[in-house]
C-alpha atoms as a PDB file:
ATOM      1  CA  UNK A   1      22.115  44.592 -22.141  1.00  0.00           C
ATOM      2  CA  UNK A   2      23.497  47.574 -24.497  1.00  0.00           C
ATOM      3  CA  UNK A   3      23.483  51.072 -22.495  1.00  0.00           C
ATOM      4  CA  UNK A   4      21.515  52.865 -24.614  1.00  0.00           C
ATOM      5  CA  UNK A   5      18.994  50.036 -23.461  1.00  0.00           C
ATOM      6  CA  UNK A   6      19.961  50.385 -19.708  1.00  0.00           C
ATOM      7  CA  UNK A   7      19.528  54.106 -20.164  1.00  0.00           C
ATOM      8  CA  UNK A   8      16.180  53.506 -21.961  1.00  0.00           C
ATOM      9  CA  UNK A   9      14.746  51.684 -19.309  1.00  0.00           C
ATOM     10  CA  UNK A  10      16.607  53.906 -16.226  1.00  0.00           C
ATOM     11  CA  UNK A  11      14.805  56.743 -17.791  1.00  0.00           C
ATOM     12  CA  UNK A  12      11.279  55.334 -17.814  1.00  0.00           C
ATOM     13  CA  UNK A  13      11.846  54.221 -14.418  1.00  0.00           C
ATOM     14  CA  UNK A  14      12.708  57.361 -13.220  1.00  0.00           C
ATOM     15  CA  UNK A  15      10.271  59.188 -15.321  1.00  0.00           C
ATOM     16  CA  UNK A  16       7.342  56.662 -14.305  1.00  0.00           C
ATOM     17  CA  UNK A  17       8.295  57.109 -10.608  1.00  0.00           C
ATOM     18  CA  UNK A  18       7.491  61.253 -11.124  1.00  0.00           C
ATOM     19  CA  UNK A  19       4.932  60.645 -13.324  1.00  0.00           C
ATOM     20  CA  UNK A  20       2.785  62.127  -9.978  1.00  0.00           C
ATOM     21  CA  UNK A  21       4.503  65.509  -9.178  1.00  0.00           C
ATOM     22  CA  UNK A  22       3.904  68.558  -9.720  1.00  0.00           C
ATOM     23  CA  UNK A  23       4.688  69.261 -13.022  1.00  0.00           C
ATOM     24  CA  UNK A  24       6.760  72.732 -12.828  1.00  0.00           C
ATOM     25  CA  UNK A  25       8.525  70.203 -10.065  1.00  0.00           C
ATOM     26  CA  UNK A  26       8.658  66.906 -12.910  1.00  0.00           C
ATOM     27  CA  UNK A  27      10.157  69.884 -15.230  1.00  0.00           C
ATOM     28  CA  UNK A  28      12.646  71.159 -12.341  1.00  0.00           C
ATOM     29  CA  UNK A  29      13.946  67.493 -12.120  1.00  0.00           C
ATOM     30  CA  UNK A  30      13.888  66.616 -16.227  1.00  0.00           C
ATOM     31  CA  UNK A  31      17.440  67.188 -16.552  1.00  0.00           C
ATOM     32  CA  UNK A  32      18.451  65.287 -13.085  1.00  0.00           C
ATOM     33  CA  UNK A  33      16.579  62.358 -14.529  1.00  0.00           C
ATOM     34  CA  UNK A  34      18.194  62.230 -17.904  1.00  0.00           C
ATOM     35  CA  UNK A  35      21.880  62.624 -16.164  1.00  0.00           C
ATOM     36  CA  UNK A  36      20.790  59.795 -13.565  1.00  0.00           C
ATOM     37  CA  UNK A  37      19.890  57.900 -16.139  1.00  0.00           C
ATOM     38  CA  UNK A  38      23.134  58.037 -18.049  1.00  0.00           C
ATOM     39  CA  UNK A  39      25.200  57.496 -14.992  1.00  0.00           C
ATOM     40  CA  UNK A  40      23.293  54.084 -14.602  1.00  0.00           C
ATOM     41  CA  UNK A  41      24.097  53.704 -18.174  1.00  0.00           C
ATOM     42  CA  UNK A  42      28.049  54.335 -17.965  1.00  0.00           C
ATOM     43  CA  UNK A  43      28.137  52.525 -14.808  1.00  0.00           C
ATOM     44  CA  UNK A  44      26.685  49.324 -16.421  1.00  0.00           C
ATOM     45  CA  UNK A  45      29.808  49.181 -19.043  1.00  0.00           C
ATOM     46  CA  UNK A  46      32.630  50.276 -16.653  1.00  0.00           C
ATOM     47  CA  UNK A  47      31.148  47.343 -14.448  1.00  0.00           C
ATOM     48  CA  UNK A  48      31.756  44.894 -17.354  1.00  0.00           C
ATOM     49  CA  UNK A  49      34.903  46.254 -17.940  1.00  0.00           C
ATOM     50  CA  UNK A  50      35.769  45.716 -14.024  1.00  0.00           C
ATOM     51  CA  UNK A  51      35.038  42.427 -13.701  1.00  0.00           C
ATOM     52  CA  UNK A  52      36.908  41.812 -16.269  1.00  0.00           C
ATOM     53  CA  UNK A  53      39.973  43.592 -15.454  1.00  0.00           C
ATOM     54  CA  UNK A  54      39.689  44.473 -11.628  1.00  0.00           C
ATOM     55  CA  UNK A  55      39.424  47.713  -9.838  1.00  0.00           C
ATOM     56  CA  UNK A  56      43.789  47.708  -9.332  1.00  0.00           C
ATOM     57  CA  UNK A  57      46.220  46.182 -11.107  1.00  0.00           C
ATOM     58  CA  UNK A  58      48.664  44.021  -8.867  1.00  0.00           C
ATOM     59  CA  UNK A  59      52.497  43.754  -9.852  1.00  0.00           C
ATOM     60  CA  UNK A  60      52.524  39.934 -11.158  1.00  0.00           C
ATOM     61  CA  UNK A  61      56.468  39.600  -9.475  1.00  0.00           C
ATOM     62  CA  UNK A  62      55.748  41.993  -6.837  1.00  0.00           C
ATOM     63  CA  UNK A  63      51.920  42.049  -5.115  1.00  0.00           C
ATOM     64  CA  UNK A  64      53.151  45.339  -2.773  1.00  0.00           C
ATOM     65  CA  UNK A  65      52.887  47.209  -6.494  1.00  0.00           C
ATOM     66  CA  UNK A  66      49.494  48.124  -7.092  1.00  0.00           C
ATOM     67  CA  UNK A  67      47.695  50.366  -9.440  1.00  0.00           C
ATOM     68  CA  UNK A  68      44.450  51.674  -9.009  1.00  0.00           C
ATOM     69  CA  UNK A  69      42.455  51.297 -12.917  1.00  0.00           C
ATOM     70  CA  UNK A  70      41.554  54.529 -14.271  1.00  0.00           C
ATOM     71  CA  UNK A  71      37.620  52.934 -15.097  1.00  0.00           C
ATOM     72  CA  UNK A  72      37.472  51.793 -11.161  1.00  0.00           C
ATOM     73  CA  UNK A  73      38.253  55.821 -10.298  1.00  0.00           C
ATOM     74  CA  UNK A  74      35.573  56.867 -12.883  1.00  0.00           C
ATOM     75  CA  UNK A  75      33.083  54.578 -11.489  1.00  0.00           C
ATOM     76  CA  UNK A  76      33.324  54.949  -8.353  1.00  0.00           C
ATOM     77  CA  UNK A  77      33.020  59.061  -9.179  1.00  0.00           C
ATOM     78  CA  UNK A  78      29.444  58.191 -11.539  1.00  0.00           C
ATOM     79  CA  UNK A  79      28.645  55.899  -8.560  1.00  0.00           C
ATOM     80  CA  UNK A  80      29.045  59.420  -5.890  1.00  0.00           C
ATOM     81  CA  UNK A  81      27.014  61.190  -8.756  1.00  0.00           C
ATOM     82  CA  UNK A  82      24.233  59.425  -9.100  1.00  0.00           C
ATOM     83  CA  UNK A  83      23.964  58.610  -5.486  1.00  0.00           C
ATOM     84  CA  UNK A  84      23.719  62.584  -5.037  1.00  0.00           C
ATOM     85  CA  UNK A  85      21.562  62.628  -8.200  1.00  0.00           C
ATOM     86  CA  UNK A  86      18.816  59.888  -6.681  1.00  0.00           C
ATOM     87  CA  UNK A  87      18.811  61.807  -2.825  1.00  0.00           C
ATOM     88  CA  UNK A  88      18.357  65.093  -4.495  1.00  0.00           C
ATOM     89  CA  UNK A  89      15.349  63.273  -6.712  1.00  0.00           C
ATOM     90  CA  UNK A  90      13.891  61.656  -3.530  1.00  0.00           C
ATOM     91  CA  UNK A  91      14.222  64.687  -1.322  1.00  0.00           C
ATOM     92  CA  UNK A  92      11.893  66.505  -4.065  1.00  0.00           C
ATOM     93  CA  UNK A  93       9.701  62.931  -4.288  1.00  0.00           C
ATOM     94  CA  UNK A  94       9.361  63.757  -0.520  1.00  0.00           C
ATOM     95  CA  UNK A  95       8.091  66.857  -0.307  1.00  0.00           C
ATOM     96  CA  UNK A  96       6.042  66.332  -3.023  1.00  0.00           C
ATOM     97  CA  UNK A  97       4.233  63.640  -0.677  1.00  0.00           C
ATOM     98  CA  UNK A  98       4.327  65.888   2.366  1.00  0.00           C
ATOM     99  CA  UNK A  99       2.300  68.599   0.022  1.00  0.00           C
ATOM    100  CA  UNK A 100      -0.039  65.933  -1.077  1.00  0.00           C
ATOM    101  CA  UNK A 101      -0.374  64.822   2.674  1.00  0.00           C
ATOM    102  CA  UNK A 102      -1.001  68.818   4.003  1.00  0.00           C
ATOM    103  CA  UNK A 103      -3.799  68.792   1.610  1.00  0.00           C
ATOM    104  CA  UNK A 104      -5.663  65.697   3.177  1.00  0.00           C
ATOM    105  CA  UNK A 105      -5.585  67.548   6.287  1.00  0.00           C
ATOM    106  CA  UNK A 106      -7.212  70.574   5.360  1.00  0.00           C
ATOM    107  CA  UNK A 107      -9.854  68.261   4.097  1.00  0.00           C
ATOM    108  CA  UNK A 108     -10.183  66.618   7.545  1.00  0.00           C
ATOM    109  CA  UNK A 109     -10.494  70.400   9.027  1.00  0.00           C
END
C-alpha cells in the first residue's frame, strides 16, 4: 500500500471515529488528526525500509560493532509521536463521552 493511501485511509479512520464530538472539539483536534495520520503514513515506509535493512547495522568481521540505522531512530521518534498524538485524541474522545454521559443523568433527575 502507497502512503498517501495509508494516510488516506488513517485519516478517515480517525476522522470517522470523531465524527460524534463536539464540533468546536472535532475542530480543536483537526490538525492532531492530519499529523497522526501522516505519522502512520511515514511509519508504514520506514517499516519497509527496516525489514529490509534492520534497525542496526552489525560489523560483518566484528558483531561487537554495531550501528544503530538512522530510519530505526526516526521511527521509533514518529512511533513516540503518534503514540502521544492518539492519548491526547482519546483523552478528548473521553471526555467527550463523560459530557454525553452527564447529560443522561440530568435526564434521569
Amino acid at each position: 500500500m502507497e502512503k498517501s493511501e495509508v494516510y488516506s485511509q488513517e485519516l478517515a479512520k480517525l476522522q470517522a471515529i470523531f465524527a460524534d464530538v463536539d464540533p468546536s472539539k472535532a475542530q480543536l483536534v483537526e490538525g492532531l488528526l492530519e499529523d497522526a495520520a501522516f505519522l502512520k503514513a511515514e511509519n508504514t515506509v520506514l517499516k519497509k525500509a527496516l525489514e529490509a535493512t534492520g534497525m542496526v547495522k552489525i560489523h560483518p568481521t566484528n558483531p561487537d560493532l554495531q550501528k544503530p540505522v538512522e530510519a530505526a531512530r526516526q521511527y521509533l521518534k514518529n512511533v513516540n509521536s503518534y503514540s502521544v498524538i492518539i492519548k491526547t485524541l482519546n483523552s478528548i474522545l473521553n471526555k467527550n463521552i463523560m459530557d454525553e454521559d452527564d447529560d443522561d443523568l440530568e435526564d434521569f433527575e
